[in-house]
Protein backbone atom coordinates (compact mmCIF):
# COMPACT_ATOMS: atom_id res chain seq x y z
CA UNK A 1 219.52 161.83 78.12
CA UNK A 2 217.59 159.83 75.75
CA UNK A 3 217.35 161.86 72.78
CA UNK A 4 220.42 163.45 70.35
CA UNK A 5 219.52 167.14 70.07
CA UNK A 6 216.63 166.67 67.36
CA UNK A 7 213.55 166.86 69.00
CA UNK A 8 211.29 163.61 68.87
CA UNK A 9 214.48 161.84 67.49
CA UNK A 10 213.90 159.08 70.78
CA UNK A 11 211.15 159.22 73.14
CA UNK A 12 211.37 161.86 75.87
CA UNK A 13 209.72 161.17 79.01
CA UNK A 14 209.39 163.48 82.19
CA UNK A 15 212.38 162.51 83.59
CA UNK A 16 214.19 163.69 80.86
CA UNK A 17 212.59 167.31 81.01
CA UNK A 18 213.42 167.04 84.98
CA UNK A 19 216.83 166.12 84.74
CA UNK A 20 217.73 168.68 81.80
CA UNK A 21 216.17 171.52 83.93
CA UNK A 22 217.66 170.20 87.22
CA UNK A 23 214.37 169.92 88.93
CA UNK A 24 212.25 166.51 90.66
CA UNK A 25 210.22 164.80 88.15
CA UNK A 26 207.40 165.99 90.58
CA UNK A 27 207.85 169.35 89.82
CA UNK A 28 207.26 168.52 86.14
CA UNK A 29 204.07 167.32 86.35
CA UNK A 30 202.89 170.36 88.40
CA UNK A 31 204.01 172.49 85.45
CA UNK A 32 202.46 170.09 82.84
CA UNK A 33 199.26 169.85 85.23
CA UNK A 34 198.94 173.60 85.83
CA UNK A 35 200.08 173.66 88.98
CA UNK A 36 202.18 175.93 91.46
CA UNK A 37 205.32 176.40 90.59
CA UNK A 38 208.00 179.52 90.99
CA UNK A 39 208.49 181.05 87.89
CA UNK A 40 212.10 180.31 87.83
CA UNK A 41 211.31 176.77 87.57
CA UNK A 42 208.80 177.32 85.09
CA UNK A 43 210.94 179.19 82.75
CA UNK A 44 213.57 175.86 82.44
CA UNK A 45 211.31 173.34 82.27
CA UNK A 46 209.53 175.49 79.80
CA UNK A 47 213.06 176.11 77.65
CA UNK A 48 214.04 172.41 78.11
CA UNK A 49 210.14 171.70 76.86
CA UNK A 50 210.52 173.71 73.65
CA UNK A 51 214.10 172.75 73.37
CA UNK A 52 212.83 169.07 73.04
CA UNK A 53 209.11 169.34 71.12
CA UNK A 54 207.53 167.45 74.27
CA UNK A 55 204.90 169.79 75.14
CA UNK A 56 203.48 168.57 71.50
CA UNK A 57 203.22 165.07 72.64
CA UNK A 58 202.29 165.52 75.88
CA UNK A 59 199.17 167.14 74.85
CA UNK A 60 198.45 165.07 71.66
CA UNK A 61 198.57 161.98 73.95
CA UNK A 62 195.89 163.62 76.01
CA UNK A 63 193.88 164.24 73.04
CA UNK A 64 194.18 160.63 71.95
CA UNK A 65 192.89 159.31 75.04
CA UNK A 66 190.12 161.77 75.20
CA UNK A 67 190.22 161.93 78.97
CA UNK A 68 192.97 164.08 80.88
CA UNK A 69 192.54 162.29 84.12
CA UNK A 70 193.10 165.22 85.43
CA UNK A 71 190.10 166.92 87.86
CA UNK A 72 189.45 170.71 88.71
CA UNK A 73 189.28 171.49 92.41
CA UNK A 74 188.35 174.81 93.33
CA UNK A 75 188.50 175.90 96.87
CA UNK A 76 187.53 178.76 99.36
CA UNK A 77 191.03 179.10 100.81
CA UNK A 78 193.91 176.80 101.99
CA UNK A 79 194.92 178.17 105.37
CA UNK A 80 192.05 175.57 106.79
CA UNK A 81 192.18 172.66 108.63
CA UNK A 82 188.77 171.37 107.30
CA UNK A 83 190.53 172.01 103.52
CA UNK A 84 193.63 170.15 104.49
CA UNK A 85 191.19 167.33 105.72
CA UNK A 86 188.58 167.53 102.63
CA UNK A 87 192.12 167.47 100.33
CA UNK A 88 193.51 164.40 101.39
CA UNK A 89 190.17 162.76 100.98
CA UNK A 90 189.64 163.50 97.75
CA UNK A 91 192.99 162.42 97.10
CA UNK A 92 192.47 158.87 98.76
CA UNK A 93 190.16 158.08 95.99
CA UNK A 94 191.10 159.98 93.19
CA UNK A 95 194.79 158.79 93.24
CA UNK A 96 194.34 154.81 92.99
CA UNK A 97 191.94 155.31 90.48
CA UNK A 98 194.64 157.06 88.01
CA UNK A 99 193.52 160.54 88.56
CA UNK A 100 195.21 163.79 89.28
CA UNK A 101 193.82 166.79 91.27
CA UNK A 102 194.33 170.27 90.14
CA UNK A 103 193.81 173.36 92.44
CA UNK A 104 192.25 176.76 91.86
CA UNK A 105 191.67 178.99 95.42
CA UNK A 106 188.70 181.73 95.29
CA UNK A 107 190.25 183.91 98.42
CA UNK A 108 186.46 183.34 99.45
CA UNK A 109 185.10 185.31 96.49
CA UNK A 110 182.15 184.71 94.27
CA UNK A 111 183.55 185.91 91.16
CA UNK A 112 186.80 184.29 91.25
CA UNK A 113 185.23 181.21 92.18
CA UNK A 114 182.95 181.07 89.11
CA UNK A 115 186.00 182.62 87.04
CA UNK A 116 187.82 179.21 87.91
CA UNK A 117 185.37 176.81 87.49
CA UNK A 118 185.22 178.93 83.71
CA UNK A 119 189.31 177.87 83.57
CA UNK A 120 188.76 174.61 83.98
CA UNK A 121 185.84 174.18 81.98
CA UNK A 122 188.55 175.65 78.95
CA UNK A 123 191.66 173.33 80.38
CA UNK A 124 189.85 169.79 79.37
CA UNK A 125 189.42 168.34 83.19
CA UNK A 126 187.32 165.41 83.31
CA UNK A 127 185.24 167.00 86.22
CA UNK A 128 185.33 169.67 88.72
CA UNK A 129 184.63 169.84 92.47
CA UNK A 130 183.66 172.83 94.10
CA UNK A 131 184.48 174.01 97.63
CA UNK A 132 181.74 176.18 97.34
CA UNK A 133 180.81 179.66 99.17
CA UNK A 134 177.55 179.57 97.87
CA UNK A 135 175.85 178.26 95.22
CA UNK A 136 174.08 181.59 93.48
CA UNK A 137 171.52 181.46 90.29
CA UNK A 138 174.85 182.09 88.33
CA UNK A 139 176.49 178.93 89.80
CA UNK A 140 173.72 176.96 88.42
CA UNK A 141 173.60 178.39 84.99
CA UNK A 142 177.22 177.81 84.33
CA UNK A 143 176.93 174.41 85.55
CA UNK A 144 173.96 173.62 83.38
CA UNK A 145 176.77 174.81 80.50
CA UNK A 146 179.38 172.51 80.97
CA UNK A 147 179.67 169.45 79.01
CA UNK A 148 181.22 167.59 82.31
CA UNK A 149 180.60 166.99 85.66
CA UNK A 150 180.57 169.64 88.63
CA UNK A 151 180.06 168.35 92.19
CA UNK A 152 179.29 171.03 94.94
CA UNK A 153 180.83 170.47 98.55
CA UNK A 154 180.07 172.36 101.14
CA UNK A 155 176.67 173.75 100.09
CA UNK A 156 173.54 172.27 98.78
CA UNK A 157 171.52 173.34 95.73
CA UNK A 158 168.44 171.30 94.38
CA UNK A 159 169.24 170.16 90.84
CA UNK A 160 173.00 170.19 91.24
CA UNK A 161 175.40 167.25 92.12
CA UNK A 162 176.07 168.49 95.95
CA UNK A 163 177.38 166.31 99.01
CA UNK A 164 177.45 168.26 102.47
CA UNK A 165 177.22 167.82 106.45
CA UNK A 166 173.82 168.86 107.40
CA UNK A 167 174.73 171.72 109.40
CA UNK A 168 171.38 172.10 110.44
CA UNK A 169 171.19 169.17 112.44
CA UNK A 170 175.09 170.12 113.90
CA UNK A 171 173.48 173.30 115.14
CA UNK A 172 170.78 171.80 116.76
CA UNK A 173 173.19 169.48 118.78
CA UNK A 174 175.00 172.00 120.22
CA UNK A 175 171.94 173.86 121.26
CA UNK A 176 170.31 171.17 122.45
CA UNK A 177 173.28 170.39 124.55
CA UNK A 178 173.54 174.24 126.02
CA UNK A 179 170.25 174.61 126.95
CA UNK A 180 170.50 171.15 128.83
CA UNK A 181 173.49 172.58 130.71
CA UNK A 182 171.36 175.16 131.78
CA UNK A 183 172.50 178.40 129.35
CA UNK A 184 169.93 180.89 128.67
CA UNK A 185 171.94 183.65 127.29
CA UNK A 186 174.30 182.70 124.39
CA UNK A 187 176.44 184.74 121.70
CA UNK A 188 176.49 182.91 118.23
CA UNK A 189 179.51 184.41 116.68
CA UNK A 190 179.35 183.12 113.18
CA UNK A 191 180.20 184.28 109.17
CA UNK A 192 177.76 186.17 106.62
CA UNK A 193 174.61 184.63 105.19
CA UNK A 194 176.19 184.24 101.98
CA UNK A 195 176.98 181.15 103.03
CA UNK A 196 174.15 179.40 103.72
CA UNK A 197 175.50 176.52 105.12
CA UNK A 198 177.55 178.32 108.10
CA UNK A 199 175.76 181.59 107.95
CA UNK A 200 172.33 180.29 107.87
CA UNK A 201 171.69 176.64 108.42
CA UNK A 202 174.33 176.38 110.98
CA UNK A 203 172.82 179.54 113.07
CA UNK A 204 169.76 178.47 112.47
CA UNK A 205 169.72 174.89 113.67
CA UNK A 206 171.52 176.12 116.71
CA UNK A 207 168.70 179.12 117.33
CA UNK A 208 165.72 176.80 117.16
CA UNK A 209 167.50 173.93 119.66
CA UNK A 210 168.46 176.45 122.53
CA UNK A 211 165.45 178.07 122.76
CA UNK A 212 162.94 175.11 122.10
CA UNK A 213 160.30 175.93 124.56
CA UNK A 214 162.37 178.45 126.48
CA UNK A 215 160.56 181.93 125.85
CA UNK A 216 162.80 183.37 128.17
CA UNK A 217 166.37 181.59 126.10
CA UNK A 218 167.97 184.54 123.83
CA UNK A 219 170.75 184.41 121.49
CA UNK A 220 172.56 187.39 120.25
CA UNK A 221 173.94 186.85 116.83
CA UNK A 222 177.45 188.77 115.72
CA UNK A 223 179.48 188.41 112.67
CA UNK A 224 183.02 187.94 112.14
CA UNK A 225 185.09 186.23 109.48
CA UNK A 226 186.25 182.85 109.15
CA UNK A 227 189.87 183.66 110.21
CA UNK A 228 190.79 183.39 114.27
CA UNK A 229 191.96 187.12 113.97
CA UNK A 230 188.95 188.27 113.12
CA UNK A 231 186.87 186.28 116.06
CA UNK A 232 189.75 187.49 118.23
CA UNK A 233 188.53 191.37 116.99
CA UNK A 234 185.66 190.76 117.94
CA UNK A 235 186.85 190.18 121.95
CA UNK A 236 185.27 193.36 123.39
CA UNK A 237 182.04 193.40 121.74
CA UNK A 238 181.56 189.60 123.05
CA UNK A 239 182.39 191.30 127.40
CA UNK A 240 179.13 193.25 126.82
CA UNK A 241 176.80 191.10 125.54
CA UNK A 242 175.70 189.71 129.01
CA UNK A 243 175.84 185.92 127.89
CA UNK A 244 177.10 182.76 129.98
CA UNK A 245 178.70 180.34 126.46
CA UNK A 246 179.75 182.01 123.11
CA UNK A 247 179.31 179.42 120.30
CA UNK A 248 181.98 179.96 117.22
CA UNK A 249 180.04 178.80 113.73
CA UNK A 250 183.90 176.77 113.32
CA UNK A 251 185.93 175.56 115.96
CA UNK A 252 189.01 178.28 114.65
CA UNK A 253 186.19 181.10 115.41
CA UNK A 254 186.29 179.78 118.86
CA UNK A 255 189.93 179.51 118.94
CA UNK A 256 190.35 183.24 118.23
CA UNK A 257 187.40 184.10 121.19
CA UNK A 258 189.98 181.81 123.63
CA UNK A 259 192.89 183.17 122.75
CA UNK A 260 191.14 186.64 123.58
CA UNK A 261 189.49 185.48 127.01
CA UNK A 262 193.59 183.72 127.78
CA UNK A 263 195.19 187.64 127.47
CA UNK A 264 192.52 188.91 129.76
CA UNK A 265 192.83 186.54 132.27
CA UNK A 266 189.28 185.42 131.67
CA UNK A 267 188.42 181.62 132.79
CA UNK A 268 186.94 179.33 131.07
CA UNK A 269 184.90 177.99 131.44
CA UNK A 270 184.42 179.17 135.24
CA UNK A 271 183.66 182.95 133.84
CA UNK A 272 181.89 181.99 130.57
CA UNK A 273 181.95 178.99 128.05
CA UNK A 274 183.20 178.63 124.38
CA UNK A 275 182.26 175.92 122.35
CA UNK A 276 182.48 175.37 118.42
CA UNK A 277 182.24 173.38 115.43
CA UNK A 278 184.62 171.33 113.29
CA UNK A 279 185.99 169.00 116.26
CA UNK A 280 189.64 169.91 115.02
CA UNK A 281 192.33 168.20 116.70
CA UNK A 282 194.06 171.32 117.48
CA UNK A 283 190.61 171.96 119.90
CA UNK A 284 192.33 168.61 121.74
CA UNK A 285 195.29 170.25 122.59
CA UNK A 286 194.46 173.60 124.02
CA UNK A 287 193.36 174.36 127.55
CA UNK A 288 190.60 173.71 128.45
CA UNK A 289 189.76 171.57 125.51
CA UNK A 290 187.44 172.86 123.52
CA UNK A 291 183.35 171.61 123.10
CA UNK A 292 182.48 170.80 119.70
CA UNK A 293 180.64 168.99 116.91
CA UNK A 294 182.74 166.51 115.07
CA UNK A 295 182.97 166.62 111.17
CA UNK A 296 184.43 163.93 109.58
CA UNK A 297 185.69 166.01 106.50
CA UNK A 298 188.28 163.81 105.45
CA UNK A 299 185.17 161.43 104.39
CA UNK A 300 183.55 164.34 102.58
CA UNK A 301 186.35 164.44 100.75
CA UNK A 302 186.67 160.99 99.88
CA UNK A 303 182.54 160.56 99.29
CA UNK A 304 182.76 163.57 97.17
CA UNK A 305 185.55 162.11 94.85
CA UNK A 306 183.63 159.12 94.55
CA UNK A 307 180.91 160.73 93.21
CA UNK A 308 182.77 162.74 90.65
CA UNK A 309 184.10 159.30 89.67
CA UNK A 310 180.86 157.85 89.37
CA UNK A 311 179.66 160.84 87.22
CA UNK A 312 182.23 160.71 84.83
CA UNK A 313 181.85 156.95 84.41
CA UNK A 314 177.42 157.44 84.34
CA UNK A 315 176.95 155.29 87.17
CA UNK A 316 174.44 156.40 89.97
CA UNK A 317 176.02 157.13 93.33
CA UNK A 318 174.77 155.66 96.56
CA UNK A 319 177.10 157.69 98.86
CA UNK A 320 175.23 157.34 102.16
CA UNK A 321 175.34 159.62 105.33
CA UNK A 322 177.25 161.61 106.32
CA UNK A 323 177.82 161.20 110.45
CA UNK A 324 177.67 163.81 113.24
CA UNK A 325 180.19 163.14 116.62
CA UNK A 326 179.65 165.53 119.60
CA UNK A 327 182.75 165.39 121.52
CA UNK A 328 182.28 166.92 125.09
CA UNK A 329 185.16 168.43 126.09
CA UNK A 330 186.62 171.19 128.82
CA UNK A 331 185.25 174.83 127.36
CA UNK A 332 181.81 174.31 129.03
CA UNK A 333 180.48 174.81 132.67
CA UNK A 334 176.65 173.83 133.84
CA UNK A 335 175.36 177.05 134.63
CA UNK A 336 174.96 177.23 138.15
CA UNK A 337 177.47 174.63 139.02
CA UNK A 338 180.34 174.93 141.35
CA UNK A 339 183.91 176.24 139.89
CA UNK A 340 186.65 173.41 140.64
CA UNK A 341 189.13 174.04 143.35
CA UNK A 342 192.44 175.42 141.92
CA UNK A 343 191.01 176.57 138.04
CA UNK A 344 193.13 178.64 135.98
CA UNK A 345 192.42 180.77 133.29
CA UNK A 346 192.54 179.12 129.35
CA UNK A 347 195.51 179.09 127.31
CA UNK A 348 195.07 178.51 123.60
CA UNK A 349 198.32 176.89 121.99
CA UNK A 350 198.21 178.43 118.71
């Protein structure tokens, strides 16, 4: 220990604070950054801080530098594989260039999601980036507030810094694909039109591409959550509705309607298809595989913290596209085609 009992008396770094408090010099910074810890933790390192004055420094050196290099990132929810993906991202290009994420989750709720871009507005982050689940009216007057830089993934509003897939043009690929495997009746199961990305432009895309010149082409739309239990709820509904492919609005919507189909001992794709969107790798690894548009949201992530970077430094961002991969897999049958010799009914490994 580098210091005699008086605080300040020798420098005190956060090794120090780790070892007096028995914890990883990690586990430190999450408490200094805001971040997760259990309480139990917290309450040493936050004796061993007082105990020492170093909470005093730590802050007037941020002061000083008048940047915390630290940026806000709110999200929807973590139990996603298109979070996980969007998270390391962001990290890829935040981290070499000296900064530190910081994490706020909405549970999928308006209100708490403008309630934490609010606490990090008051915590002095450089910037925050918003997983968004809609951008309302309210969204843009707060951001219009803030004396630093919000970027929007996930959604698009005219005005605002904003970096998304065009899930439009993902919806028209997979119905352009259906309706040239020869599907004329099709269940979109996808989320609520508060999200316009998913629950509108997503639909929509899809809508307009299957039934392009097909009067007689109908899709039935049903909502469900964005969990797999709730897609999996929605199981009997989805045996009435008299259509050959159900399309999940993400591929873990699609898991949850396999999964379903697997217990019943309904094939597919001999009895119906299931196809989705997200191209996760877990949709590699059930069986059949499952259909599905590709996103790439690792590069969101990483495109996204480049343009917070480029904010905060005033420079103009020329981020580029943002591609589209259909990947063809198992989970869908031409209509009218044969069933192979010897088929067995899916199993969904999660």
């Amino acid at each position: 220990m580098r210091q005699d009992g008086v605080a300040g008396a020798q420098k005190i770094t956060i090794q120090d604070i780790a070892d007096l408090a028995g914890v990883s010099k990690s586990t430190v910074s999450r408490y200094l950054n805001r971040g997760y810890i259990s309480e139990a933790k917290a309450a040493r390192i936050r004796a061993v801080i007082e105990q020492t004055g170093y909470q005093a420094n730590f802050f007037a050196k941020r002061l000083k530098m008048k940047r915390s290099k630290l940026i806000g990132i709110v999200l929807p929810r973590m139990d996603s594989v298109s979070v996980g993906k969007l998270l390391s991202g962001i990290g890829r290009i935040l981290e070499p260039a000296g900064y530190q994420g910081i994490l706020l989750v909405s549970q999928l709720q308006e209100e708490k999601e403008l309630e934490n871009i609010v606490k990090f507005s008051q915590q002095g982050v450089d910037g925050i980036i918003v997983d968004s689940v809609g951008i309302t009216p309210r969204h843009v007057a707060l951001t219009r507030q803030l004396d630093m830089p919000l970027v929007y993934t996930g959604q698009q509003r005219e005005g605002l810094r904003c970096l998304k897939i065009d899930d439009y043009a993902a919806g028209r690929l997979m119905g352009a694909y259906l309706r040239q495997m020869g599907h004329v009746r099709a269940v979109f199961l996808g989320v609520s039109e508060k999200d316009r990305a998913v629950g509108i432009d997503r639909k929509q895309g899809f809508i307009d591409a299957f039934a392009e010149g097909r009067p007689e082409a109908r899709v039935t739309f049903m909502e469900t959550g964005f969990d797999f239990f709730s897609a999996y709820n929605r199981g009997p509904e989805l045996l009435t509705a008299g259509a050959t492919v159900i399309v999940g609005a993400t591929d873990n919507i699609s898991l949850g309607v396999l999964r379903y189909f697997h217990e019943r001992g309904i094939r597919v794709p001999d009895d119906i298809s299931v196809a989705g969107f997200g191209g996760y790798d877990v949709g590699a690894v059930v069986y059949p595989a499952l259909t599905s548009v590709y996103f790439d949201y690792e590069l969101v992530g990483m495109k996204t913290a480049q343009y917070m970077l480029d904010a905060i430094a005033g420079a103009t961002s020329h981020l580029g596209g943002l591609p589209l991969h259909f990947l063809e897999r198992e989970s869908v049958r031409r209509v009218g085609a044969p069933a192979p010799a010897g088929s067995a009914s899916c199993t969904a490994l999660v």
